[in-house]
C-alpha atoms as a PDB file:
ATOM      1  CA  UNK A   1       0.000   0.000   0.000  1.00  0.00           C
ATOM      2  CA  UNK A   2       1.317   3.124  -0.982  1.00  0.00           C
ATOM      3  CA  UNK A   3       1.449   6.319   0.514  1.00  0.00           C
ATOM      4  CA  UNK A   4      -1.547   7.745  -2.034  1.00  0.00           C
ATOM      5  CA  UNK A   5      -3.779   4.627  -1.018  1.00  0.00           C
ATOM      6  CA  UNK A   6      -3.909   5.719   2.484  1.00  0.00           C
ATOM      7  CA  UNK A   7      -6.782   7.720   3.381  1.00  0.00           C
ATOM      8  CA  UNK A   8      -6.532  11.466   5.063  1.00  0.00           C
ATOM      9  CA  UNK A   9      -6.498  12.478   8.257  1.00  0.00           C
ATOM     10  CA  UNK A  10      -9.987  13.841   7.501  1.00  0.00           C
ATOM     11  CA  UNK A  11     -11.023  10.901   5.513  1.00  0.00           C
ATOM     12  CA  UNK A  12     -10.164   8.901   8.701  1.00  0.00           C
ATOM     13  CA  UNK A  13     -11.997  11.163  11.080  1.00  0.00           C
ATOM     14  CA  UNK A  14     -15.133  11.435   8.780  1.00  0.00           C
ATOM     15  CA  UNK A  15     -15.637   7.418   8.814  1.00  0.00           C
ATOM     16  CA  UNK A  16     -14.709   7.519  12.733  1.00  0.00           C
ATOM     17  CA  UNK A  17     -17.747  10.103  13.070  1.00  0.00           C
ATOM     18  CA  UNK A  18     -20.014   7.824  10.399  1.00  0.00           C
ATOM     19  CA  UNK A  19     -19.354   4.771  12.579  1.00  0.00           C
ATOM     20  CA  UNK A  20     -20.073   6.469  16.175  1.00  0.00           C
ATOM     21  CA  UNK A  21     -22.980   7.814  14.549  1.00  0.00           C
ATOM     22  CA  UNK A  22     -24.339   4.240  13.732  1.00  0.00           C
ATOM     23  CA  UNK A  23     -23.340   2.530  17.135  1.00  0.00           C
ATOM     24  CA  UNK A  24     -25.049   5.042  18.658  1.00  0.00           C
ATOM     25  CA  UNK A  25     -28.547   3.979  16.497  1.00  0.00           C
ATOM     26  CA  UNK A  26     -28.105   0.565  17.228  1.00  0.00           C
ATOM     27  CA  UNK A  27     -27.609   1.232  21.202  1.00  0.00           C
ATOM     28  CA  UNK A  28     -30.699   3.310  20.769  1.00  0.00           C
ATOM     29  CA  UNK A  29     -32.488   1.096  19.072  1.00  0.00           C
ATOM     30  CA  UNK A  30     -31.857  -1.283  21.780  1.00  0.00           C
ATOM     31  CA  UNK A  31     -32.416   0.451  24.139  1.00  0.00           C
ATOM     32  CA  UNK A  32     -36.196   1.305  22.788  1.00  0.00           C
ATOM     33  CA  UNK A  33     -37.088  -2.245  22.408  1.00  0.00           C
ATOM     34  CA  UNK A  34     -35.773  -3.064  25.559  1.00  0.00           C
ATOM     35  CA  UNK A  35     -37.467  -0.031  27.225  1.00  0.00           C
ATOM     36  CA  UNK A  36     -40.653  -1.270  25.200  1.00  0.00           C
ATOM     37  CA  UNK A  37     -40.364  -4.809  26.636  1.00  0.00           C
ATOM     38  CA  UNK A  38     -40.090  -3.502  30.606  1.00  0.00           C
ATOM     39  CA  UNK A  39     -42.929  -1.061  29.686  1.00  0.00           C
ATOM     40  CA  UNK A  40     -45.417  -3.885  28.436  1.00  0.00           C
ATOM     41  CA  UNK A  41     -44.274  -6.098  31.198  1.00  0.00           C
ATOM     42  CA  UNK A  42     -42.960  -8.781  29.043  1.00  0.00           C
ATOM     43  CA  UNK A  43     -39.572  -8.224  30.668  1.00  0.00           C
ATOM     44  CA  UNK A  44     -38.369  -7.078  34.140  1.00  0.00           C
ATOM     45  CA  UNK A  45     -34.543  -7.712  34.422  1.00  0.00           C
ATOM     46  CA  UNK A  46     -33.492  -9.857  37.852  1.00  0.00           C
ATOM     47  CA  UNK A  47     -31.603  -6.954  38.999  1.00  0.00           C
ATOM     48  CA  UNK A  48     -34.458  -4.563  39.485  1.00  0.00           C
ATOM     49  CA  UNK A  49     -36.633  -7.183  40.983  1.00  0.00           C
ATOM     50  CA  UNK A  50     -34.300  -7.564  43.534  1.00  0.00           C
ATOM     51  CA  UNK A  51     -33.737  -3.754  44.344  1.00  0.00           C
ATOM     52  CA  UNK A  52     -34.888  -2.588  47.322  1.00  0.00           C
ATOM     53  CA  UNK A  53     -37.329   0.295  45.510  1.00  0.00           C
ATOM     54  CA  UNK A  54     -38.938  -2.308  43.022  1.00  0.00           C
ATOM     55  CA  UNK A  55     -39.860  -4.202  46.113  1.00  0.00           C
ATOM     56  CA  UNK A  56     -41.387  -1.547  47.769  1.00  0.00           C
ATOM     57  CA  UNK A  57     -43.279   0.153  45.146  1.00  0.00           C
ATOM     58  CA  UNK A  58     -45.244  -3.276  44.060  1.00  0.00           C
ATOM     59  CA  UNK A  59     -48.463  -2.499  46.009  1.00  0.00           C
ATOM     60  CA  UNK A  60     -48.380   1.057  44.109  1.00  0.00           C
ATOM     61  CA  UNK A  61     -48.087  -1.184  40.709  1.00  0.00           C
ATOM     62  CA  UNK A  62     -50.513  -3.273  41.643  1.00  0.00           C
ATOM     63  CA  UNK A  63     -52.730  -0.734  42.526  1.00  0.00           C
ATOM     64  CA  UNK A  64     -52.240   0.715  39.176  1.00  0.00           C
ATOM     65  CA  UNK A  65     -53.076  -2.333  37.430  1.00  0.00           C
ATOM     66  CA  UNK A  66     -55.677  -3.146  39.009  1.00  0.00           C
ATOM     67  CA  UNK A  67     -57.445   0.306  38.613  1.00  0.00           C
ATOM     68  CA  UNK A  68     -56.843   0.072  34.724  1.00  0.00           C
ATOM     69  CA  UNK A  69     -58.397  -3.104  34.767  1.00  0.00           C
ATOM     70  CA  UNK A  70     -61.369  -1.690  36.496  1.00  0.00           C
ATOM     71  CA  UNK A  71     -61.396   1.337  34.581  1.00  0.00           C
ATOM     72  CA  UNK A  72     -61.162  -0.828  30.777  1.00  0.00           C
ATOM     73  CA  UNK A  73     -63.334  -3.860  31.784  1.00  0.00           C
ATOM     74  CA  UNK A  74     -65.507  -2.799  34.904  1.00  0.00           C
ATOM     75  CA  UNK A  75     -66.091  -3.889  38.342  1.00  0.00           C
ATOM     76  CA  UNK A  76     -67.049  -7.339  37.402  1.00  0.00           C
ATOM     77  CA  UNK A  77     -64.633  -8.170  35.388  1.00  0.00           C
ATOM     78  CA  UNK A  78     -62.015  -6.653  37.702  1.00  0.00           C
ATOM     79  CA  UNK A  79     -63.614  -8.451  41.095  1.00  0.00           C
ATOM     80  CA  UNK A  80     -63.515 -12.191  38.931  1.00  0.00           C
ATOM     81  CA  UNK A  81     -59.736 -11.219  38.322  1.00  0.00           C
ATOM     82  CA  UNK A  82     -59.294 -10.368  42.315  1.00  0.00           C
ATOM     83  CA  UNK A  83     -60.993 -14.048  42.657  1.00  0.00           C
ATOM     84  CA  UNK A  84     -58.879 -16.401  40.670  1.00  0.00           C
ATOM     85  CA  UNK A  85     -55.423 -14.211  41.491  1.00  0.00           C
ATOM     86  CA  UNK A  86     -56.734 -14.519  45.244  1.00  0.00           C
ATOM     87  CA  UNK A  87     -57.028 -18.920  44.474  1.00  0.00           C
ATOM     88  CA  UNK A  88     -53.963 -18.985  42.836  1.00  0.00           C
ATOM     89  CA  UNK A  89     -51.908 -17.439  45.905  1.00  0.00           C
ATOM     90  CA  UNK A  90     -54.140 -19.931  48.481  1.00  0.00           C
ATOM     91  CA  UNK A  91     -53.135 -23.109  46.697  1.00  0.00           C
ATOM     92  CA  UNK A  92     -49.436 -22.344  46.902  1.00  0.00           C
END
């Protein structure tokens, strides 16, 4: 490789930038879908499960859930769900 095949300082730098610039998509794309997950509930990493604020904020949550259940389906939908959760936890 000769001297003229190499590419600029500038050259360099510009692809450096181009390359940051796509990491930086991907982490944020990553980021959203994982943020997405935890939003919808389909994923709640182990380490916030076992953090001291996650375990005291889960009556709040389920408060929360419960009241949009109420809210979306009505009081007897919402009372059948407080029924079967409330078997479930007895026959354990």
């Amino acid at each position: 490789m000769t001297a003229a095949d190499e590419p600029t300082h500038d050259e360099r730098d510009a692809e450096i930038s181009a390359l940051r610039a796509e990491l930086r998509r991907a982490q944020d794309q990553q980021v959203e879908r994982w943020l997405h997950l935890v939003r919808h509930g389909e994923v709640v990493p182990a380490s916030i499960e076992r953090s001291l604020s996650w375990r005291l904020t889960r009556p709040v949550r389920l408060a929360q859930t419960a009241a949009g259940v109420l809210r979306r389906e009505g009081p007897n939908k919402f009372w059948a769900i407080v029924r079967s959760r409330l078997r479930r936890l007895v026959r354990r």
